[in-house]
Protein backbone atom coordinates (compact mmCIF):
# COMPACT_ATOMS: atom_id res chain seq x y z
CA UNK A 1 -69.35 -50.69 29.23
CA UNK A 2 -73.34 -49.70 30.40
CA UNK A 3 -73.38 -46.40 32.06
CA UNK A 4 -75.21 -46.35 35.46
CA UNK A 5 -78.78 -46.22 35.46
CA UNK A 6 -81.74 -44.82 38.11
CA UNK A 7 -84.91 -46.39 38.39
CA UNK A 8 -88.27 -44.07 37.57
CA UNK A 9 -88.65 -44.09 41.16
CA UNK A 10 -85.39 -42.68 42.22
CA UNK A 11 -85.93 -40.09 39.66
CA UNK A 12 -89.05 -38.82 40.64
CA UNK A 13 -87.05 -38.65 44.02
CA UNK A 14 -84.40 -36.59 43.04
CA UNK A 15 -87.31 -34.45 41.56
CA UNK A 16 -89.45 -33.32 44.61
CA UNK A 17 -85.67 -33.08 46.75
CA UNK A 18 -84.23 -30.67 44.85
CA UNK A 19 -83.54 -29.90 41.08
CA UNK A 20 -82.75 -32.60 38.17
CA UNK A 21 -81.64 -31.66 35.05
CA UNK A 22 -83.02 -33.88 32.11
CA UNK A 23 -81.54 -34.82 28.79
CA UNK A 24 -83.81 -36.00 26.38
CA UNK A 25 -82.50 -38.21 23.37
CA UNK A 26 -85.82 -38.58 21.78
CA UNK A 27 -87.33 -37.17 18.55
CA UNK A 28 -87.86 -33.51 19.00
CA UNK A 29 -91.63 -34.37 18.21
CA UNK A 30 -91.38 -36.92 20.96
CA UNK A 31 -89.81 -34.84 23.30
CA UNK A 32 -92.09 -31.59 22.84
CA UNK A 33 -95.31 -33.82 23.06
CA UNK A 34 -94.50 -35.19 26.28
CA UNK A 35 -91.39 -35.47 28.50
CA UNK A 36 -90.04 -36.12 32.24
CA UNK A 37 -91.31 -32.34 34.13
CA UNK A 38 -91.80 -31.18 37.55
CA UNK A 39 -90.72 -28.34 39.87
CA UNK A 40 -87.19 -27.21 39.79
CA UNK A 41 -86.89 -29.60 36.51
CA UNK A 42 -84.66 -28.46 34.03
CA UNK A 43 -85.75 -30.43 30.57
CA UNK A 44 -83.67 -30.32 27.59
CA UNK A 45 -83.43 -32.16 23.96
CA UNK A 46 -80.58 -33.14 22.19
CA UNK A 47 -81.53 -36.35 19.53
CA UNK A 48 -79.38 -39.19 19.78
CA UNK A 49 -78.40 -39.57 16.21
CA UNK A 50 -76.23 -36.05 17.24
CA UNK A 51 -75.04 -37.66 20.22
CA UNK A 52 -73.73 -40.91 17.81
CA UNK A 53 -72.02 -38.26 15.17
CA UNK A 54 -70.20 -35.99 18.33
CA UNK A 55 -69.33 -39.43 20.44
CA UNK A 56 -66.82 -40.30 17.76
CA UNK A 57 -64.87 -37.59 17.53
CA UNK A 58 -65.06 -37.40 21.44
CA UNK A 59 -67.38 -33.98 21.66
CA UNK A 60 -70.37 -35.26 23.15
CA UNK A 61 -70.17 -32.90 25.98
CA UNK A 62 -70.44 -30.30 23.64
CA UNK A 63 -74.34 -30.92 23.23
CA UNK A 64 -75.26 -29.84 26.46
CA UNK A 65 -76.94 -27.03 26.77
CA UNK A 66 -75.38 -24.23 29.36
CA UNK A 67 -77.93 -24.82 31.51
CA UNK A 68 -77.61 -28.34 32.40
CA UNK A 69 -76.00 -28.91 35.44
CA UNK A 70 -74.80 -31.70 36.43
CA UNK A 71 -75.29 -34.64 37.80
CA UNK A 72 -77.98 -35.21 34.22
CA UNK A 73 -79.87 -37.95 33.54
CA UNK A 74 -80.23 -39.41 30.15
CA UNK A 75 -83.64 -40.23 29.21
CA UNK A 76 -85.05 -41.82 25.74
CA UNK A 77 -88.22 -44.17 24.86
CA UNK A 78 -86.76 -47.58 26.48
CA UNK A 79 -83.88 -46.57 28.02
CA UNK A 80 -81.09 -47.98 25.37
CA UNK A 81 -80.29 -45.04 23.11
CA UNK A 82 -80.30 -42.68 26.33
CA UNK A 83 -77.81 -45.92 27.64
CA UNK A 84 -75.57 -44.71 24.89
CA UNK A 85 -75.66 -40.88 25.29
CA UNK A 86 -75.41 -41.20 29.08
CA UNK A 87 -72.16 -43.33 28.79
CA UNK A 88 -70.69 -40.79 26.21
CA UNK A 89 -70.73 -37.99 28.56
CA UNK A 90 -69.36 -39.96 31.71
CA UNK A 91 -66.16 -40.91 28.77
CA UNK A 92 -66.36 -37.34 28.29
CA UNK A 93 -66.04 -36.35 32.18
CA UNK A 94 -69.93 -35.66 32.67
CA UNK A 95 -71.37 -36.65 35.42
CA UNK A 96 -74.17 -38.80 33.71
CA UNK A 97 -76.94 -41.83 34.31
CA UNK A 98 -79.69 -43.41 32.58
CA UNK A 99 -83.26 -43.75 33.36
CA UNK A 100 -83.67 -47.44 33.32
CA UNK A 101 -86.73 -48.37 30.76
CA UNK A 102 -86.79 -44.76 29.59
CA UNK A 103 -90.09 -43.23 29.00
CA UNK A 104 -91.86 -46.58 29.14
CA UNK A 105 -91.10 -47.49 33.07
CA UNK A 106 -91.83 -43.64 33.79
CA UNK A 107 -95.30 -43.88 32.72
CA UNK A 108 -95.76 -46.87 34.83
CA UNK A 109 -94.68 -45.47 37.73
CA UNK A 110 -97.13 -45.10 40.36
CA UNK A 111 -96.26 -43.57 44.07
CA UNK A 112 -98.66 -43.94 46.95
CA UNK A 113 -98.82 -41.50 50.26
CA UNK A 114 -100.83 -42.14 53.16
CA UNK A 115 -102.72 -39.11 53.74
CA UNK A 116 -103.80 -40.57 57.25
CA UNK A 117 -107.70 -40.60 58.01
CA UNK A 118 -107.37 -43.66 56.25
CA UNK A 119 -106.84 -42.03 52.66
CA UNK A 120 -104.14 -42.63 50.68
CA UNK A 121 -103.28 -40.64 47.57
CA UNK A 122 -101.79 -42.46 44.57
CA UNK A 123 -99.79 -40.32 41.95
CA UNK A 124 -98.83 -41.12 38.67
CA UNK A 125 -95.74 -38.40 37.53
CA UNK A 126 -96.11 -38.93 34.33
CA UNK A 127 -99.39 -37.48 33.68
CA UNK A 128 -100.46 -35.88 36.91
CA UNK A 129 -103.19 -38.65 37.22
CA UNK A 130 -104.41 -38.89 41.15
CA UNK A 131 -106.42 -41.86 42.55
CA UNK A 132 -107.69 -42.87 45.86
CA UNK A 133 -108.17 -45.61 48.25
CA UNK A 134 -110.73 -45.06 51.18
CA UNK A 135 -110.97 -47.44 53.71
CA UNK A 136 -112.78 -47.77 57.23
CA UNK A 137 -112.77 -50.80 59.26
CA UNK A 138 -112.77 -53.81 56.61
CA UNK A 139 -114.07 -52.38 53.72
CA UNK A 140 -112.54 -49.95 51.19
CA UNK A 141 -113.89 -48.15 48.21
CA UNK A 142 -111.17 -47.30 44.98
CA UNK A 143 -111.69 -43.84 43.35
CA UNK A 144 -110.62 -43.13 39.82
CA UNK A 145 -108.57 -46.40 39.62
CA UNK A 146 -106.17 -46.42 36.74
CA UNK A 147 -106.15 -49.76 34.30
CA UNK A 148 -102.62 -49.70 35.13
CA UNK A 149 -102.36 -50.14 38.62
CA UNK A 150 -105.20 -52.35 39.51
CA UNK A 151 -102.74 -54.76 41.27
CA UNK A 152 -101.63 -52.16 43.33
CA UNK A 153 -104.81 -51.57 44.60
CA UNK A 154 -105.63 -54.64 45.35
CA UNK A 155 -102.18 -55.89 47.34
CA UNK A 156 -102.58 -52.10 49.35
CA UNK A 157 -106.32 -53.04 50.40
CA UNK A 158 -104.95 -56.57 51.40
CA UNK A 159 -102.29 -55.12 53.34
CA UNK A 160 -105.02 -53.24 55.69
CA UNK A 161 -107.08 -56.31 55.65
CA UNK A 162 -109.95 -54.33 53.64
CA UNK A 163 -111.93 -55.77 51.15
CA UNK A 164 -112.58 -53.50 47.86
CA UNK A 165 -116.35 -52.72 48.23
CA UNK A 166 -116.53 -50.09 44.97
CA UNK A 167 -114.33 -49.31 42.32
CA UNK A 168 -115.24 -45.81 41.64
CA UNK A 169 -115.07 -43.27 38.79
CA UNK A 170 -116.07 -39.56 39.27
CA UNK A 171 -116.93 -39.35 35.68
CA UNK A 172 -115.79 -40.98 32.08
CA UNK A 173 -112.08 -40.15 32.07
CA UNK A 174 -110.80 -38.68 28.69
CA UNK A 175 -106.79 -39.16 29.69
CA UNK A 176 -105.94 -41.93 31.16
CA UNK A 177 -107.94 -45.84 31.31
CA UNK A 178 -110.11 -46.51 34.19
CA UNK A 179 -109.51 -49.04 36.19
CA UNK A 180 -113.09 -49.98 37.10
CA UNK A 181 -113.92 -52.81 35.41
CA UNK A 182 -110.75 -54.59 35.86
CA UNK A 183 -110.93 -53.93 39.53
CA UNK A 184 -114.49 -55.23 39.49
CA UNK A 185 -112.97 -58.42 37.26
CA UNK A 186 -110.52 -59.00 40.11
CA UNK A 187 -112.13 -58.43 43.43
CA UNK A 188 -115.99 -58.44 43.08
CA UNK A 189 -116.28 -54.82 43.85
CA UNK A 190 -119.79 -53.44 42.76
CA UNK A 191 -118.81 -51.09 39.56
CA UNK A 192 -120.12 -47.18 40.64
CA UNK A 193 -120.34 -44.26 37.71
CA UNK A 194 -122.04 -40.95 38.04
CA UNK A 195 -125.75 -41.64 35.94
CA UNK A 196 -124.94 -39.36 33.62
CA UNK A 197 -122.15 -41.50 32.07
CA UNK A 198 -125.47 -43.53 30.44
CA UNK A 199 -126.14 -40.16 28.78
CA UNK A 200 -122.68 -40.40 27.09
CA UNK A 201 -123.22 -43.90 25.92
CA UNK A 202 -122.07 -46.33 28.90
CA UNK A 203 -121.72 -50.22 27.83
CA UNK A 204 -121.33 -52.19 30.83
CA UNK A 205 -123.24 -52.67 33.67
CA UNK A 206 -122.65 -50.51 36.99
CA UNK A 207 -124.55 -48.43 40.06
CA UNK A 208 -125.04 -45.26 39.09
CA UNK A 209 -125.37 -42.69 41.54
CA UNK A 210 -126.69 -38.95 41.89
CA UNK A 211 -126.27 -35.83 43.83
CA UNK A 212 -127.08 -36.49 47.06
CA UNK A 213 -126.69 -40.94 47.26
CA UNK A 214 -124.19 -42.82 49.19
CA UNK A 215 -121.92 -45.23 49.32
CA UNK A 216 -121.37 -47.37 52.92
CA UNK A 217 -117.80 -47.98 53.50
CA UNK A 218 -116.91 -49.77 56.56
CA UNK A 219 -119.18 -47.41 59.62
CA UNK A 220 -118.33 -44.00 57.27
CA UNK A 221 -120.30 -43.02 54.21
CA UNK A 222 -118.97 -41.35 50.74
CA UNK A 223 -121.66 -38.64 50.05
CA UNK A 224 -121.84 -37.85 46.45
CA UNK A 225 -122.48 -34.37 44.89
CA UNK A 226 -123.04 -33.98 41.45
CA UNK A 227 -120.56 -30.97 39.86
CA UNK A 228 -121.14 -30.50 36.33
CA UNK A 229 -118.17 -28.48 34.25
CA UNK A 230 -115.94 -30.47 33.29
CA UNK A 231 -118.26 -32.77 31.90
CA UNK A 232 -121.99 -33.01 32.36
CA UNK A 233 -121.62 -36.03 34.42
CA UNK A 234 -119.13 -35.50 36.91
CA UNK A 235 -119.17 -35.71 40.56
CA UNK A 236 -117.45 -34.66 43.56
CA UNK A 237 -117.38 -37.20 46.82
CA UNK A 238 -117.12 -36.08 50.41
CA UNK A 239 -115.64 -38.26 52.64
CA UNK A 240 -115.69 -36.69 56.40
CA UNK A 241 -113.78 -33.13 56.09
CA UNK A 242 -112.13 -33.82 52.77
CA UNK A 243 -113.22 -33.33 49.37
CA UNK A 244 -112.26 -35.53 46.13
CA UNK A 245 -112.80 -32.59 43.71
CA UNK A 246 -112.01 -34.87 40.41
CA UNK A 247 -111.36 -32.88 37.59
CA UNK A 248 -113.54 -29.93 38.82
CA UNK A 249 -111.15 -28.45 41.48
CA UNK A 250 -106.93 -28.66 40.95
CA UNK A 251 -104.87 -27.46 43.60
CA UNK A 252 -103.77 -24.76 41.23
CA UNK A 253 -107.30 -24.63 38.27
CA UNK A 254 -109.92 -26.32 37.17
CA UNK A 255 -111.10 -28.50 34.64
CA UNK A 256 -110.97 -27.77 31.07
CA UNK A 257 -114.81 -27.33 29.80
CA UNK A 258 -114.49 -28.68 25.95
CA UNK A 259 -113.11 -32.54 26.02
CA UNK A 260 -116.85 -33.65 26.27
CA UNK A 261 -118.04 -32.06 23.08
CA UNK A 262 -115.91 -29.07 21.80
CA UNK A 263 -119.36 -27.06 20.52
CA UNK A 264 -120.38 -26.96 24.22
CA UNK A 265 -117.52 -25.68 25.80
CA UNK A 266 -118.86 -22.25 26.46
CA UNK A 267 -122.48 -23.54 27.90
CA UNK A 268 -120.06 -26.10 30.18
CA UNK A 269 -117.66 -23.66 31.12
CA UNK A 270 -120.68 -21.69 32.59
CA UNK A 271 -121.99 -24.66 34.43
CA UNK A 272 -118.52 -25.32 35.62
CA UNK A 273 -118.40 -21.56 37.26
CA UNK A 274 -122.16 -22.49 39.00
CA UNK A 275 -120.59 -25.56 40.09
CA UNK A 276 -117.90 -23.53 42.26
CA UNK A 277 -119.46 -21.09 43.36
CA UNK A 278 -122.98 -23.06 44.18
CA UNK A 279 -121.46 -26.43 45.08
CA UNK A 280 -117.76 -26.67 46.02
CA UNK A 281 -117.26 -23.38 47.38
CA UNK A 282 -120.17 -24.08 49.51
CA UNK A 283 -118.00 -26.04 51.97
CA UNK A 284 -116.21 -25.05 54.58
CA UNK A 285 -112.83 -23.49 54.34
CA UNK A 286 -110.93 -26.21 56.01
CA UNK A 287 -112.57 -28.81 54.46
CA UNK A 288 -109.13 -30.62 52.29
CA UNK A 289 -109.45 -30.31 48.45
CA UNK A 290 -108.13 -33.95 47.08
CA UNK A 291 -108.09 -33.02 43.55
CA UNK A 292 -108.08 -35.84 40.46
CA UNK A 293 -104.75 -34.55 39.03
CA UNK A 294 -101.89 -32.27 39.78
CA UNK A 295 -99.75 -30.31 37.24
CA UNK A 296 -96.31 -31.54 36.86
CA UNK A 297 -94.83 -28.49 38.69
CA UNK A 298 -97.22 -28.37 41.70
CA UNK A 299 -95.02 -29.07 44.73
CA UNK A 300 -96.12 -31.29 47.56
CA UNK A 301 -98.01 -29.80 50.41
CA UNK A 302 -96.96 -31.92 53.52
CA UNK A 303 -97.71 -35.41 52.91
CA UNK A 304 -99.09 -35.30 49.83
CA UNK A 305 -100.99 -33.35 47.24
CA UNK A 306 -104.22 -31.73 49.24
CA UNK A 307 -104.81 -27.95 50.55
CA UNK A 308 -107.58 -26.69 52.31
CA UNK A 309 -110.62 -25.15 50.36
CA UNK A 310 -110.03 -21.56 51.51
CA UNK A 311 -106.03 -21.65 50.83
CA UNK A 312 -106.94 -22.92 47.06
CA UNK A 313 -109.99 -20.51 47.17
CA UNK A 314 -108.06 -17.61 48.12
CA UNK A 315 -105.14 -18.71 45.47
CA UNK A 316 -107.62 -18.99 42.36
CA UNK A 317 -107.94 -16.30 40.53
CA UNK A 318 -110.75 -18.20 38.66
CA UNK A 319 -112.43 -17.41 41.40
CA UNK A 320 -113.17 -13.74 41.55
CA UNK A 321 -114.17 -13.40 37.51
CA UNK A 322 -117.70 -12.76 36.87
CA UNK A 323 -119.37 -15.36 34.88
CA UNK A 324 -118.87 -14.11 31.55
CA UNK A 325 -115.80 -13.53 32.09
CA UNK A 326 -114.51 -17.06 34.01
CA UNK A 327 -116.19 -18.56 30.43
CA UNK A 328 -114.19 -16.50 28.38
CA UNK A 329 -110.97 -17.52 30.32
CA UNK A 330 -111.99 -21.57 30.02
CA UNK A 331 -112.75 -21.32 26.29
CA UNK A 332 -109.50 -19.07 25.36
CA UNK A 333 -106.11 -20.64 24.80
CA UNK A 334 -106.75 -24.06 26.05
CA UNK A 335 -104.11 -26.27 26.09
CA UNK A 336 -103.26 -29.47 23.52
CA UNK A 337 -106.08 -31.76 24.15
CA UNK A 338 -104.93 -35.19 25.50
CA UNK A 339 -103.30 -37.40 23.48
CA UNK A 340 -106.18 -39.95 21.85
CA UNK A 341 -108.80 -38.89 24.07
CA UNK A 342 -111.83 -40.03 21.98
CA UNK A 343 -110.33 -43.74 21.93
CA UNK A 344 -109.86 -43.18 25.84
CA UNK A 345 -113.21 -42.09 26.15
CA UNK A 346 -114.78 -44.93 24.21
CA UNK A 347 -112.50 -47.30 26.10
CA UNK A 348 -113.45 -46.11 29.40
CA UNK A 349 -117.52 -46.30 28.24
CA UNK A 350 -117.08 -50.05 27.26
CA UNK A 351 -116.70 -49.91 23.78
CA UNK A 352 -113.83 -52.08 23.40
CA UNK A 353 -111.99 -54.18 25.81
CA UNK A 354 -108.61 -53.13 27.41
CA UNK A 355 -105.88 -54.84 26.37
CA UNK A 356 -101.70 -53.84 26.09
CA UNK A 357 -102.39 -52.24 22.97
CA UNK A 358 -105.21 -50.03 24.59
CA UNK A 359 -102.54 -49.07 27.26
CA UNK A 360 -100.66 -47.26 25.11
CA UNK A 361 -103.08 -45.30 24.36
CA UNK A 362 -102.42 -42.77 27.82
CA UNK A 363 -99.25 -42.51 27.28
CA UNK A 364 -98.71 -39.17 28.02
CA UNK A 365 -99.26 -35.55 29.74
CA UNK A 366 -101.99 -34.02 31.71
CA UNK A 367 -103.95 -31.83 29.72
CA UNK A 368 -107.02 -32.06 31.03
CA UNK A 369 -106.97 -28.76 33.54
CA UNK A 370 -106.86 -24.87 32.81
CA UNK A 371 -104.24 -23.58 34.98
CA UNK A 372 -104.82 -20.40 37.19
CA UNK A 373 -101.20 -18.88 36.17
């Protein structure tokens, strides 16, 4: 008998609705390094091989934790062990599903919101990854494009009638696997990287822009302003009264200062710090903050993921620390880096080609932002 199942995208439904409660069959290591999160969430681990020793002497139910309401859904890596554990609790009264493909399909999930003002905002739960399609008139420009979802792209440009003009990244990604050069393989958009990215050893061709260029889409223009912090390279891109912050601005931090080279974190945590105050900051307070990622527990503000400058501002408590002090904060505590980050980073600079295996390599969380909390 197969238990019922949920798709990835029913999940992450039931997620920003309401609260879900989780049960992960996985590995403990598996489950601690990355697992299905967001607000109201309630994530807990149980391995299967208990679940197969407790199903035959019919106490399954006894696994769950006391704070796992139900209805629960049964997560593992593929979605056949968690099969097994979510169809022993239903025998055992428990209001149980699956997550159909497991871990696997969640990572490939991708949801898009129209923003309006011809934006939309593409999210990827599993890792907090945000990317962008711009479009005016015919033309449309792709910003931070995952490898994944170049398809996606593509059909949603098609489906506006827009050509892709640029495939755009704000700087060289250390967490997930850009989508540039496959979107540039596909559709003949013109490849566009801050210059900087030559700096940290770029091997294909693209424009590179600086603080200050432009790109033309449609009758608009995407002004670019360089932001260093993060990493030396990265840039912000105004596009009318919004701002696509990258991984300098979250809705709730700011970018981590040491994935580019760990013995510099301190001298790009400073720069970082003159980059909000001098650059981003400098904008006005209404001007909408369309940040690179999101944390798994940020909730949805209105149609999407995007807050006005002065609400984030004024929220930040990054913001009022002195210098020395907002370095000692982003050096301090950091988080896990992300999972194979240097092979990410020498994917995304050319230095091998993508393939399935390469893929795998992003499977996994966001940890490329210091939270404010």
């Amino acid at each position: 008998m197969t238990s019922p199942s949920i798709t990835p995208r029913e999940l992450y439904d039931r997620i920003r609705s309401g609260g879900v409660s989780v049960l992960d069959v996985r590995d403990r290591d598996e489950f601690e390094a990355w697992h299905v999160d967001g607000p109201d969430v309630t994530a807990a681990h149980v391995p299967y091989m208990q679940f197969a020793a407790a199903q035959a002497s019919g106490n399954a139910a006894d696994l769950l934790p006391d704070d796992l309401d139900e209805p629960v859904v049964a997560v593992c890596a593929v979605g056949e062990a968690s099969g097994e554990a979510a169809e022993a609790l239903r025998e055992e009264g428990v209001d149980a599903v699956n997550l159909d493909g497991g871990m696997e399909a969640w990572a490939d999930l991708v949801v898009a919101r129209d923003l309006g003002g011809s934006v939309v905002q593409y999210e990827r739960p599993s890792s907090g990854c945000l990317s962008y399609l711009l479009a005016d008139g015919d033309e449309a420009a792709i910003v931070d494009p995952l490898a994944a979802a170049s398809e996606r792209y593509v059909v949603d440009a098609a489906d506006r009638e827009a050509s892709i003009e640029y495939a755009v990244d704000t700087h060289v990604h250390a967490d997930h696997l850009s989508g540039v050069r496959a979107l540039a393989d596909e559709t003949g958009a013109e490849r566009v990287l801050p210059a900087g990215a030559t700096e940290r050893g770029l091997h294909y061709d693209a424009t590179l822009v600086e603080d200050g260029d432009s790109l033309s889409v449609g009758d608009r223009e995407v002004v670019v302003h360089h932001a260093p912090g993060h990493t030396t390279e990265l840039v912000v891109l105004e596009w009318g009264d919004r701002l696509l912050t990258a991984d300098c601005l979250f809705l709730d931090g700011v970018g981590r200062p040491d994935l580019e080279a760990e013995d510099r974190a301190r001298e790009l945590a400073g720069r970082q710090y003159d980059t909000l105050h001098d650059v981003i900051l400098s904008f006005s307070a209404e001007t909408a903050v369309l940040p690179g990622h999101v944390e798994a527990t940020t909730r949805i503000a209105g149609d999407g993921f995007a807050r006005d400058l002065g609400d984030v501002r004024d929220s930040l408590e990054f913001a009022d620390l002195s210098r020395e002090a907002f370095v000692q904060r982003l050096t301090t505590d950091l988080p896990p880096r992300p999972a194979n980050y240097e092979e990410i980073v020498s994917a995304n600079l050319g230095e091998q080609e993508l393939g399935e295996e390469t893929l795998e390599l992003e499977r996994g969380p966001n940890n490329c932002a210091v939270s404010s909390t």
